[in-house]
C-alpha atoms as a PDB file:
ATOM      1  CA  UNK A   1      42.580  34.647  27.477  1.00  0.00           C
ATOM      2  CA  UNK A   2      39.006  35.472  26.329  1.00  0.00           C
ATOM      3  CA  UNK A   3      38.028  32.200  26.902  1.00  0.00           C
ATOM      4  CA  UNK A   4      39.177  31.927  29.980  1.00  0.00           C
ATOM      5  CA  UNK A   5      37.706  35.008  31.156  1.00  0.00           C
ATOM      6  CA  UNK A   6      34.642  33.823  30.238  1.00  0.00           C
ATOM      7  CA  UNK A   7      35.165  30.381  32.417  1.00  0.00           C
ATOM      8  CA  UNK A   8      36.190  32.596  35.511  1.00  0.00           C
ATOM      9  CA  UNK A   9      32.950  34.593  35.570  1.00  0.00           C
ATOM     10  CA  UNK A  10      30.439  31.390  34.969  1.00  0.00           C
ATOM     11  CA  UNK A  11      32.690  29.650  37.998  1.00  0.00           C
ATOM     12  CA  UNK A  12      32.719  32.866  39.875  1.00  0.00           C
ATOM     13  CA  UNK A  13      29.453  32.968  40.534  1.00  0.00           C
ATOM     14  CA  UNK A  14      28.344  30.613  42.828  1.00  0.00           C
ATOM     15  CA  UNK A  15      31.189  31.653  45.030  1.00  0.00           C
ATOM     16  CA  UNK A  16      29.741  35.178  44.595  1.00  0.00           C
ATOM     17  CA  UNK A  17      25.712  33.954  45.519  1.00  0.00           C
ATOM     18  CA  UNK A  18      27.514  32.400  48.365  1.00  0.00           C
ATOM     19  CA  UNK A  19      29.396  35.188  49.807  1.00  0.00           C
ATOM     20  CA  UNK A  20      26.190  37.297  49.087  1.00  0.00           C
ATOM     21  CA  UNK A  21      24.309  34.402  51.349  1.00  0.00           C
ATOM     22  CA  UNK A  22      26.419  35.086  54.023  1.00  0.00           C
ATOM     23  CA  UNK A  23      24.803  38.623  54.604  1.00  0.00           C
ATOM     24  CA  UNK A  24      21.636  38.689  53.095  1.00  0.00           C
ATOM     25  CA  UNK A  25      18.373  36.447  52.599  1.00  0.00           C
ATOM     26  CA  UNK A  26      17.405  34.126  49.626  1.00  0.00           C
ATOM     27  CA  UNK A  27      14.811  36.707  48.744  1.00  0.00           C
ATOM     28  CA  UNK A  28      16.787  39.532  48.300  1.00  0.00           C
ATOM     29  CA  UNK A  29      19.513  37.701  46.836  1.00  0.00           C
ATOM     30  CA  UNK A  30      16.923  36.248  43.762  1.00  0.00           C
ATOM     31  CA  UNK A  31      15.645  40.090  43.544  1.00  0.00           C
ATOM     32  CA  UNK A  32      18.912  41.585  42.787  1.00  0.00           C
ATOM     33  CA  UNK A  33      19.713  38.402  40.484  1.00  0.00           C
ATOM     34  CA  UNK A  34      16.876  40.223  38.661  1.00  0.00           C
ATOM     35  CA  UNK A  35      17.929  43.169  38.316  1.00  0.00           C
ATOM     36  CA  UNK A  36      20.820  41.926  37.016  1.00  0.00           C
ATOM     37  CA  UNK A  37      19.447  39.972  34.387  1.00  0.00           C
ATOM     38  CA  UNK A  38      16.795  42.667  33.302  1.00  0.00           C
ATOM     39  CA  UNK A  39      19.638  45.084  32.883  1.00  0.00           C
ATOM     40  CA  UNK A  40      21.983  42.222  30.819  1.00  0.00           C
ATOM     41  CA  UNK A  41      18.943  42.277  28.691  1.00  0.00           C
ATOM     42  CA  UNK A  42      18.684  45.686  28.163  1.00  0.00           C
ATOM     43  CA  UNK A  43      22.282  45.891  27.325  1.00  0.00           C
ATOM     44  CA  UNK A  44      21.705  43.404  24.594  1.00  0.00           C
ATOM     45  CA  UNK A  45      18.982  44.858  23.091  1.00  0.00           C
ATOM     46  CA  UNK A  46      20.972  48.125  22.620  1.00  0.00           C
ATOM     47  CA  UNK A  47      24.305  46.345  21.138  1.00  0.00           C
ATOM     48  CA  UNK A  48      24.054  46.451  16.995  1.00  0.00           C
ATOM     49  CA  UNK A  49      26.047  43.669  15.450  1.00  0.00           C
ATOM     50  CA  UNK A  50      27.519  43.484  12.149  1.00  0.00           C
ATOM     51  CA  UNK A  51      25.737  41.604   9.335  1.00  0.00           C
ATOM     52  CA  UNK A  52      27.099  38.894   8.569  1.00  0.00           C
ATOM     53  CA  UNK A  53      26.134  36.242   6.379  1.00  0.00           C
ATOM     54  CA  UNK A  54      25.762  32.968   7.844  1.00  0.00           C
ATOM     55  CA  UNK A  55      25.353  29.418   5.676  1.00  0.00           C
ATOM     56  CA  UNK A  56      21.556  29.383   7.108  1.00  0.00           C
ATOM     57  CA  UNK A  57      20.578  32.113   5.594  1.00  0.00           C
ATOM     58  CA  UNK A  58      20.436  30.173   2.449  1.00  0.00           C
ATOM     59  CA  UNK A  59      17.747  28.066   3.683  1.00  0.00           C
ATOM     60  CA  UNK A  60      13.955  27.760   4.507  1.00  0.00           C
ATOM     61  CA  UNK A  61      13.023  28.646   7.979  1.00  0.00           C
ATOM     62  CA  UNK A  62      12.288  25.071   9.168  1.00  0.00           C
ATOM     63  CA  UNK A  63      15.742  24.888   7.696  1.00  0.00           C
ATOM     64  CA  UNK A  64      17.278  27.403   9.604  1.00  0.00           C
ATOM     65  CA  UNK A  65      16.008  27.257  12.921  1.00  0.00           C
ATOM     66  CA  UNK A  66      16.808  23.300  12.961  1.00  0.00           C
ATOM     67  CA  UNK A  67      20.197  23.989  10.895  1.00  0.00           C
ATOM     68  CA  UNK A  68      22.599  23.714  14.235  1.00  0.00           C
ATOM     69  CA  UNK A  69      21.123  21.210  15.195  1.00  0.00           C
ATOM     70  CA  UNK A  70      21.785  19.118  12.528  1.00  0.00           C
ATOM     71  CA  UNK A  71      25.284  20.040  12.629  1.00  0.00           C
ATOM     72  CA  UNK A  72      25.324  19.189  16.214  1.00  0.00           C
ATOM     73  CA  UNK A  73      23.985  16.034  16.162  1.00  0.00           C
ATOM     74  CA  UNK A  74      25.961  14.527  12.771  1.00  0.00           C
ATOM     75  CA  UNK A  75      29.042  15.449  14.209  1.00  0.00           C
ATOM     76  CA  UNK A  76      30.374  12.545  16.362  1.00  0.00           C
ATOM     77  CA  UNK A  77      32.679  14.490  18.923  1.00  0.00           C
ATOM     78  CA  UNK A  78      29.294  17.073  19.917  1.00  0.00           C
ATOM     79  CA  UNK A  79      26.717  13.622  20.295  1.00  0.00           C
ATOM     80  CA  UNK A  80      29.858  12.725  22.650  1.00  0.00           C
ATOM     81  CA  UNK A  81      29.500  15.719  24.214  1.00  0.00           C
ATOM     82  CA  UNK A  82      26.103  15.372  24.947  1.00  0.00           C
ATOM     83  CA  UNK A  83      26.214  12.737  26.564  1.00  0.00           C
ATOM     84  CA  UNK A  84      28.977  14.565  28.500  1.00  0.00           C
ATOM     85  CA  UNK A  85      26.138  16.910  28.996  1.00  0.00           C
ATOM     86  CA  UNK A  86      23.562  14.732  30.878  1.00  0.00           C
ATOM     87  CA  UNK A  87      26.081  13.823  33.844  1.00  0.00           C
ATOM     88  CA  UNK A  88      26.997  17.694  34.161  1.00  0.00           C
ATOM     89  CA  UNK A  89      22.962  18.334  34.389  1.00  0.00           C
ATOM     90  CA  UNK A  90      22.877  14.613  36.811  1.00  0.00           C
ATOM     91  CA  UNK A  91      24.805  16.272  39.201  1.00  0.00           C
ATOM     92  CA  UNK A  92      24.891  20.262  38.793  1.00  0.00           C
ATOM     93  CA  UNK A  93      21.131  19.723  39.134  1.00  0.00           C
ATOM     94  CA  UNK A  94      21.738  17.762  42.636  1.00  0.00           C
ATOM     95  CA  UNK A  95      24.098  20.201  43.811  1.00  0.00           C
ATOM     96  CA  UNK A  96      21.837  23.410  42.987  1.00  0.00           C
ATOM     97  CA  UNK A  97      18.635  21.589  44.028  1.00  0.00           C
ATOM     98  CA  UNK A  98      19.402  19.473  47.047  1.00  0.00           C
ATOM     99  CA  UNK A  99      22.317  21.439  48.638  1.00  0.00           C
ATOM    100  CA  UNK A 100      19.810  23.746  50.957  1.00  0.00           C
ATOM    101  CA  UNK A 101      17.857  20.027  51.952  1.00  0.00           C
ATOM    102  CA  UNK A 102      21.070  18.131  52.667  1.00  0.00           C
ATOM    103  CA  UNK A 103      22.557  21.126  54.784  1.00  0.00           C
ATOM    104  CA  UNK A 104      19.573  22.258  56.743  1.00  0.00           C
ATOM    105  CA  UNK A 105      17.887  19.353  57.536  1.00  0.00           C
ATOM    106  CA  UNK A 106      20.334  16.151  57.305  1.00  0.00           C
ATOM    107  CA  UNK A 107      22.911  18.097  58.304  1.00  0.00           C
ATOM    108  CA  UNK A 108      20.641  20.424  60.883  1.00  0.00           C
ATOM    109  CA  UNK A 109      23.340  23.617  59.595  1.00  0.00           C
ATOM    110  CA  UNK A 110      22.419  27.250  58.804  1.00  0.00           C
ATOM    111  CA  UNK A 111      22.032  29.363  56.026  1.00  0.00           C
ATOM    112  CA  UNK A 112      25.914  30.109  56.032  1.00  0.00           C
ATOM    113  CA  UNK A 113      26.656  26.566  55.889  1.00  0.00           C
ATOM    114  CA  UNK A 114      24.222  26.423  52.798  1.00  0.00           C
ATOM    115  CA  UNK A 115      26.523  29.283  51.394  1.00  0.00           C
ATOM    116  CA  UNK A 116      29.987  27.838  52.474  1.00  0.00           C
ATOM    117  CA  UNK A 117      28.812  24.294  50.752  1.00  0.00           C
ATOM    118  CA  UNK A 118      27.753  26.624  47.399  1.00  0.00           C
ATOM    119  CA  UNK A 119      31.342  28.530  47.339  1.00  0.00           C
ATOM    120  CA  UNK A 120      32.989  24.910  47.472  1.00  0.00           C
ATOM    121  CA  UNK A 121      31.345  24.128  45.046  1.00  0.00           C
ATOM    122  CA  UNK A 122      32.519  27.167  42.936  1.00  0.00           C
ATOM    123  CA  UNK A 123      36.280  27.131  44.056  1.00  0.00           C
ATOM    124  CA  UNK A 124      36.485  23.551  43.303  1.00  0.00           C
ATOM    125  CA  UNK A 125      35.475  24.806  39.627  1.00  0.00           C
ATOM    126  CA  UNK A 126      37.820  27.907  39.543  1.00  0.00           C
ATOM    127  CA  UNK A 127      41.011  25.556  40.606  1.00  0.00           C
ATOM    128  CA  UNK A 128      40.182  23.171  37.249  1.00  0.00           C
ATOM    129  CA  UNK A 129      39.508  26.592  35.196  1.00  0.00           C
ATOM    130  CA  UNK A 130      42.470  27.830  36.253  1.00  0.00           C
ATOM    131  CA  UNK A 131      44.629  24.430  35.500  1.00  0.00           C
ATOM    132  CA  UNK A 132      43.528  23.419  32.447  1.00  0.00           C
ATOM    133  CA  UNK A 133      44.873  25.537  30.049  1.00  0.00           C
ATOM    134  CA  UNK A 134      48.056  24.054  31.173  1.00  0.00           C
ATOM    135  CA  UNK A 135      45.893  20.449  31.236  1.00  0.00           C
ATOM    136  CA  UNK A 136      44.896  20.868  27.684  1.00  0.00           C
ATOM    137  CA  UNK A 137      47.802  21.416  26.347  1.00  0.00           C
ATOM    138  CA  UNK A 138      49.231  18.036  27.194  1.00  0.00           C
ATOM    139  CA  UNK A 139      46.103  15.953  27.600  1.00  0.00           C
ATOM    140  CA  UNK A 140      43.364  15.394  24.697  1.00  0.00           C
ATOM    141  CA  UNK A 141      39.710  17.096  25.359  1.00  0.00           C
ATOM    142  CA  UNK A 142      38.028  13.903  25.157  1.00  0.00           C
ATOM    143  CA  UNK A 143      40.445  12.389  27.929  1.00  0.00           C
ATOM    144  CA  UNK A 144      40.388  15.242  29.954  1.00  0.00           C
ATOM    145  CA  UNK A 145      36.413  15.314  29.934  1.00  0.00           C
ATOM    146  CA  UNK A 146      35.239  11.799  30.298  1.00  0.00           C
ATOM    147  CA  UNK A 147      37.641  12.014  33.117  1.00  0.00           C
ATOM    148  CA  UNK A 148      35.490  14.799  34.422  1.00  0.00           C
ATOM    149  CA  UNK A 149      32.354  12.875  33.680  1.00  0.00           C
ATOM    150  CA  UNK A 150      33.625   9.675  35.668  1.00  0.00           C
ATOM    151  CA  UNK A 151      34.567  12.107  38.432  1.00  0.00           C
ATOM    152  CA  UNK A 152      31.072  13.409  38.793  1.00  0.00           C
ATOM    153  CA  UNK A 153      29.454  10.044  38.397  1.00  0.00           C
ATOM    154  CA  UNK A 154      31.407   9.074  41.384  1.00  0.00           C
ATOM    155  CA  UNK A 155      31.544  12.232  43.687  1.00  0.00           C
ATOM    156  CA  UNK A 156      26.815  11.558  43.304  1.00  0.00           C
ATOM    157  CA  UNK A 157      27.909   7.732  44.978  1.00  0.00           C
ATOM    158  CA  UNK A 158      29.916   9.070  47.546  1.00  0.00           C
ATOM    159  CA  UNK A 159      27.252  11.558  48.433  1.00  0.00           C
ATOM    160  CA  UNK A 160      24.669   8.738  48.761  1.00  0.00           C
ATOM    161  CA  UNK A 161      26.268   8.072  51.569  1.00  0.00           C
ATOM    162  CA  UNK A 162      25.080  11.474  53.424  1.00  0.00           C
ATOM    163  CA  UNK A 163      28.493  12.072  55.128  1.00  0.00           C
ATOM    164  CA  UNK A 164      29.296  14.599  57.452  1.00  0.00           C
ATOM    165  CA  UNK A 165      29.771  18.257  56.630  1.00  0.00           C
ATOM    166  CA  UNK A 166      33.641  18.134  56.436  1.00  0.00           C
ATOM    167  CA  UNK A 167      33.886  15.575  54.035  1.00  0.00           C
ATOM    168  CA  UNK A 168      30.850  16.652  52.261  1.00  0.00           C
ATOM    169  CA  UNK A 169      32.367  20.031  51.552  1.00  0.00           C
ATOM    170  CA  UNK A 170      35.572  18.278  50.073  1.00  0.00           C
ATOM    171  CA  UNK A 171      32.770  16.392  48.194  1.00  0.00           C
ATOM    172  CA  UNK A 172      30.803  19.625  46.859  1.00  0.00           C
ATOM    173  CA  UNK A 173      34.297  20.700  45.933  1.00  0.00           C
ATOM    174  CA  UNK A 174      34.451  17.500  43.916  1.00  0.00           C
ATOM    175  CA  UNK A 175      31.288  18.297  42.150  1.00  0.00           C
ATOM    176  CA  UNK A 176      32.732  21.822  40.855  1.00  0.00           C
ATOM    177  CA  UNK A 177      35.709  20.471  39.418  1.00  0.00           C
ATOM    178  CA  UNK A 178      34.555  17.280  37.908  1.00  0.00           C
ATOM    179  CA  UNK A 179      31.681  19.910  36.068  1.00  0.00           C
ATOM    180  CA  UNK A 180      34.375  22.333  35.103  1.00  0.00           C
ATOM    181  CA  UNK A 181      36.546  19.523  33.483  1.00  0.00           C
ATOM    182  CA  UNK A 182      33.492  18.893  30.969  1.00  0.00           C
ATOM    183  CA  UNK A 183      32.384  22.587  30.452  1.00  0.00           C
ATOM    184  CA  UNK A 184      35.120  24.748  29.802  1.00  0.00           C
ATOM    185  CA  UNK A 185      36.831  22.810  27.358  1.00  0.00           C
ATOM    186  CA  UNK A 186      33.269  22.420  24.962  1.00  0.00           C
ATOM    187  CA  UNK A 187      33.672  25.633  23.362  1.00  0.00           C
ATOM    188  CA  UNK A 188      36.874  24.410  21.543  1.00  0.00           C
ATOM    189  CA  UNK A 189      35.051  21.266  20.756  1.00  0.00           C
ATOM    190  CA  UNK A 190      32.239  23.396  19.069  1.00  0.00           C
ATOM    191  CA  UNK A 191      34.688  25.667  17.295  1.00  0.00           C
ATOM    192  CA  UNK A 192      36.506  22.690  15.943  1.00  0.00           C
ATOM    193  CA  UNK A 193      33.355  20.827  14.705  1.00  0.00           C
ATOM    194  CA  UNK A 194      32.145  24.100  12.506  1.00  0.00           C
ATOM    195  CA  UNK A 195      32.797  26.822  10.014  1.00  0.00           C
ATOM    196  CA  UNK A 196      32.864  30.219  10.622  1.00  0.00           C
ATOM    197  CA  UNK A 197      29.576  30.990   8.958  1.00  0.00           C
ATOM    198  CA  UNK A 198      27.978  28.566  11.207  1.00  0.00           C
ATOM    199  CA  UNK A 199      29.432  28.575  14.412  1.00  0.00           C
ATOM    200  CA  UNK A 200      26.557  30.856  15.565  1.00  0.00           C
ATOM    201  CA  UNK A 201      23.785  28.356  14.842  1.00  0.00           C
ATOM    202  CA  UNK A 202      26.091  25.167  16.325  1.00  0.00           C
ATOM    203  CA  UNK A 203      26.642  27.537  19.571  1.00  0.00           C
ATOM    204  CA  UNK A 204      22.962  28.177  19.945  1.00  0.00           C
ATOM    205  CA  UNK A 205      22.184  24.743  19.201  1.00  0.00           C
ATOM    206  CA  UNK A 206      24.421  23.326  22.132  1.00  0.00           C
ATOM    207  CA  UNK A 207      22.484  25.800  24.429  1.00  0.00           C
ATOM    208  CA  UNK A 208      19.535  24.438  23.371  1.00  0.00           C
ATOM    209  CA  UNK A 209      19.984  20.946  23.321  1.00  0.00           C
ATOM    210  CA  UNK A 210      22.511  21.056  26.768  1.00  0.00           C
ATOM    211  CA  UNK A 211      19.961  22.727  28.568  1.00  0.00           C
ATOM    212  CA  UNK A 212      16.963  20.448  27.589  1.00  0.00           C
ATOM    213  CA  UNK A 213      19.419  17.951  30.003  1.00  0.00           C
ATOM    214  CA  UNK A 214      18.589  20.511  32.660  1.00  0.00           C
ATOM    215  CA  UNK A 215      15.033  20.417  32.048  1.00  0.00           C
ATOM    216  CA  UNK A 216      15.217  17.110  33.125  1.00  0.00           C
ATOM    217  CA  UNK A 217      17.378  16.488  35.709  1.00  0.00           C
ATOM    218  CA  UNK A 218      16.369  19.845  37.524  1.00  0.00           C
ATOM    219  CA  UNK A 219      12.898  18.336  38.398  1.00  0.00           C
ATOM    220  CA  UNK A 220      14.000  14.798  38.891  1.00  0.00           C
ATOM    221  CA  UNK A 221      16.377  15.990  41.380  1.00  0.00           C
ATOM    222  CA  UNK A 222      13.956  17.165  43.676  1.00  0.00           C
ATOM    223  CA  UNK A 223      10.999  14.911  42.690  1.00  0.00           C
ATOM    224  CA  UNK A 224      13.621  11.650  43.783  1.00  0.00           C
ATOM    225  CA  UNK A 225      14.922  13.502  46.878  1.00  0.00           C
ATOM    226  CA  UNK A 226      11.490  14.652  48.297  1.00  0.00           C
ATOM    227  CA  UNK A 227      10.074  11.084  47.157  1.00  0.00           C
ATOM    228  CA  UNK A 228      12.416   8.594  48.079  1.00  0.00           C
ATOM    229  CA  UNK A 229      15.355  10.392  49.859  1.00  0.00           C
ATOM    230  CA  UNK A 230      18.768  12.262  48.837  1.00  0.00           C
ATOM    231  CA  UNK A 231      20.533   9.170  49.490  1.00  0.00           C
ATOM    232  CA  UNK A 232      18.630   7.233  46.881  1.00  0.00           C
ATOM    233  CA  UNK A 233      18.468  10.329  44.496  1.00  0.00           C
ATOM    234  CA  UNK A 234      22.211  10.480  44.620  1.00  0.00           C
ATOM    235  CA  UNK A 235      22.560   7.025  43.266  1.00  0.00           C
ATOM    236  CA  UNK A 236      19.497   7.423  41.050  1.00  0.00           C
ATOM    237  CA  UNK A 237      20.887  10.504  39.352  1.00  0.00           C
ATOM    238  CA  UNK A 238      24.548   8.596  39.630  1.00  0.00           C
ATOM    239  CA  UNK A 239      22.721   6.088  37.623  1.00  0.00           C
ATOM    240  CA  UNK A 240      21.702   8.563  35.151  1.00  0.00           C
ATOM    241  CA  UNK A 241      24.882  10.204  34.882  1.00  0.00           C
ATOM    242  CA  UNK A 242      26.449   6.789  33.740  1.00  0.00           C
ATOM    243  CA  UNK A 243      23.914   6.481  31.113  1.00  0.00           C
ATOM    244  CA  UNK A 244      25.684   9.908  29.492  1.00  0.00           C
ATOM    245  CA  UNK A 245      28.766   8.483  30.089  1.00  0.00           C
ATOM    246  CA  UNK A 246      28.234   5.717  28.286  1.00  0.00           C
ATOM    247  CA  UNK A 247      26.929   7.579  25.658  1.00  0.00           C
ATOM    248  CA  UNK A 248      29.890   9.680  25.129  1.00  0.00           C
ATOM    249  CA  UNK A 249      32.328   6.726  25.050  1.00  0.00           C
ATOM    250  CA  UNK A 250      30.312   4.917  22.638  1.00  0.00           C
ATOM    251  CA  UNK A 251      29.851   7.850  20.296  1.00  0.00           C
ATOM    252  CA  UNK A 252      32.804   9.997  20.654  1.00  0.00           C
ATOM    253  CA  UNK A 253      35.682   7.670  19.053  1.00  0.00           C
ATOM    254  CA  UNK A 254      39.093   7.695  20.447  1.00  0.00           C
ATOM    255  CA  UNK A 255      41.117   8.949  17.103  1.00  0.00           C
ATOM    256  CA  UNK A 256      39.065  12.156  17.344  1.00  0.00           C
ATOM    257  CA  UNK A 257      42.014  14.228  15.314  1.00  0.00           C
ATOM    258  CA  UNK A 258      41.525  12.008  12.276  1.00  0.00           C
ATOM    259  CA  UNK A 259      37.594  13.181  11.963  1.00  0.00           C
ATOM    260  CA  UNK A 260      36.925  15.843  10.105  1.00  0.00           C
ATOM    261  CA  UNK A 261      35.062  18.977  11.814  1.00  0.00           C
ATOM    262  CA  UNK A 262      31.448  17.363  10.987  1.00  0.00           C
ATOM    263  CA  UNK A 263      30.127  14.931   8.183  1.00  0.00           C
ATOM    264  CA  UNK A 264      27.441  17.747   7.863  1.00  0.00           C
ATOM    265  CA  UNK A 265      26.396  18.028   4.222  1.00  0.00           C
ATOM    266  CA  UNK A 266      23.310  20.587   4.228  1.00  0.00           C
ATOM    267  CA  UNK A 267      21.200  17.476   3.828  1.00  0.00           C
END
């Protein structure tokens, strides 16, 4: 239930920013987002966690700051999931950059259509977080997330097509689910693929490596779309997005149960 606590609340808040859009400017709204995240960090500081002692502690520093990574990236399941990675950043990175653009100016709608296109987004990713405990236990992960992967990929090539707002809100809907059926079910990939003593590093080593997919689809989603057009940055970034399919198919095998958590030796 933990888990899927934590699902709600990452799916719950673009629906939130949304509903906050509805009464309130972008300005404020980033303002109080900062706030909130100044006083999440002050909460952290002031938490004191128990010592524990982790396999990369019995390293050298190099060692230990490239240790989950390692694991990460020897494991065959997590450079699957990777890959999985890229086409969530392909199109999250659309749908966060380009939503205001499509709305407002191919669409000619207002700032609460912005926000009604954002919380279709999110409820389109609370339905899957809500189904797929009961999805997962019938389906295999890798089935259920290449499925969201090939959803994604073609929700961007239906968007090319700049439909109207109707279907593009069934679309944006599309987009939330298709990213929830990757995300919520890579935390049991990562606690599969490692030990207890190193789950830590492998956790902050998906952070890491997921959100260096960001750092490059975030820019080339609104480089493409101010450059050469959303339609054409919808199938570029479609493009892209089959390129971490691909990936995932190629290097996450099918008989996934018969591989043990990682071929990690230390090395």
């Amino acid at each position: 239930m933990s888990r899927l606590a934590y699902d709600l609340e990452a799916f719950l808040s673009p629906v939130l920013a949304a509903a906050l859009l509805a009464f309130m400017s972008f300005h404020v709204l980033f303002f109080g987002t900062t706030l909130g995240f100044l006083a999440s960090a002050l909460l952290i500081i002031t938490v004191a966690l128990p010592t524990i002692r982790k396999k990369s502690e019995e390293i050298g520093f190099f060692s230990r700051v490239t240790f989950g990574s390692k694991i990460y990236l020897k494991t065959p399941r997590l450079r699957g999931l990777l890959g999985l990675c890229l086409t969530v950043a392909t199109a999250g990175s659309m749908v966060i950059v380009n939503t205001v653009v499509y709305v407002r100016e191919y669409l000619s709608g207002s700032d609460q259509d912005v926000a009604i296109m954002l919380a279709a987004y999110g409820i389109g990713s609370m339905i899957i977080a809500l189904l797929l405990p009961t999805i997962l236990d019938r389906l295999r992960d890798r089935s259920v997330m290449m499925t969201g992967a090939i959803a994604a990929v073609v929700m961007m090539a239906t968007a090319s097509m700049l439909p109207g707002y109707a279907t593009a809100l069934i679309i944006w809907m599309g987009f939330g689910a298709a990213t929830a059926l990757i995300l919520v079910p890579s935390g049991r990939l990562l606690v599969r693929s490692s030990q207890q003593e190193d789950r830590s590093a492998l956790f902050a080593a998906h952070f890491a490596l997921s959100h260096a997919c960001w750092l490059i689809t975030y820019p080339l989603a609104g480089w493409l779309g101010a450059i050469l057009g959303l339609s054409t940055a919808f199938l570029a970034m479609a493009g892209l997005g089959i390129v971490g399919l691909v990936a995932a198919l190629l290097t996450w095998p099918r008989n996934d149960e018969s591989i043990l958590q990682n071929d990690f030796n230390g090395g």
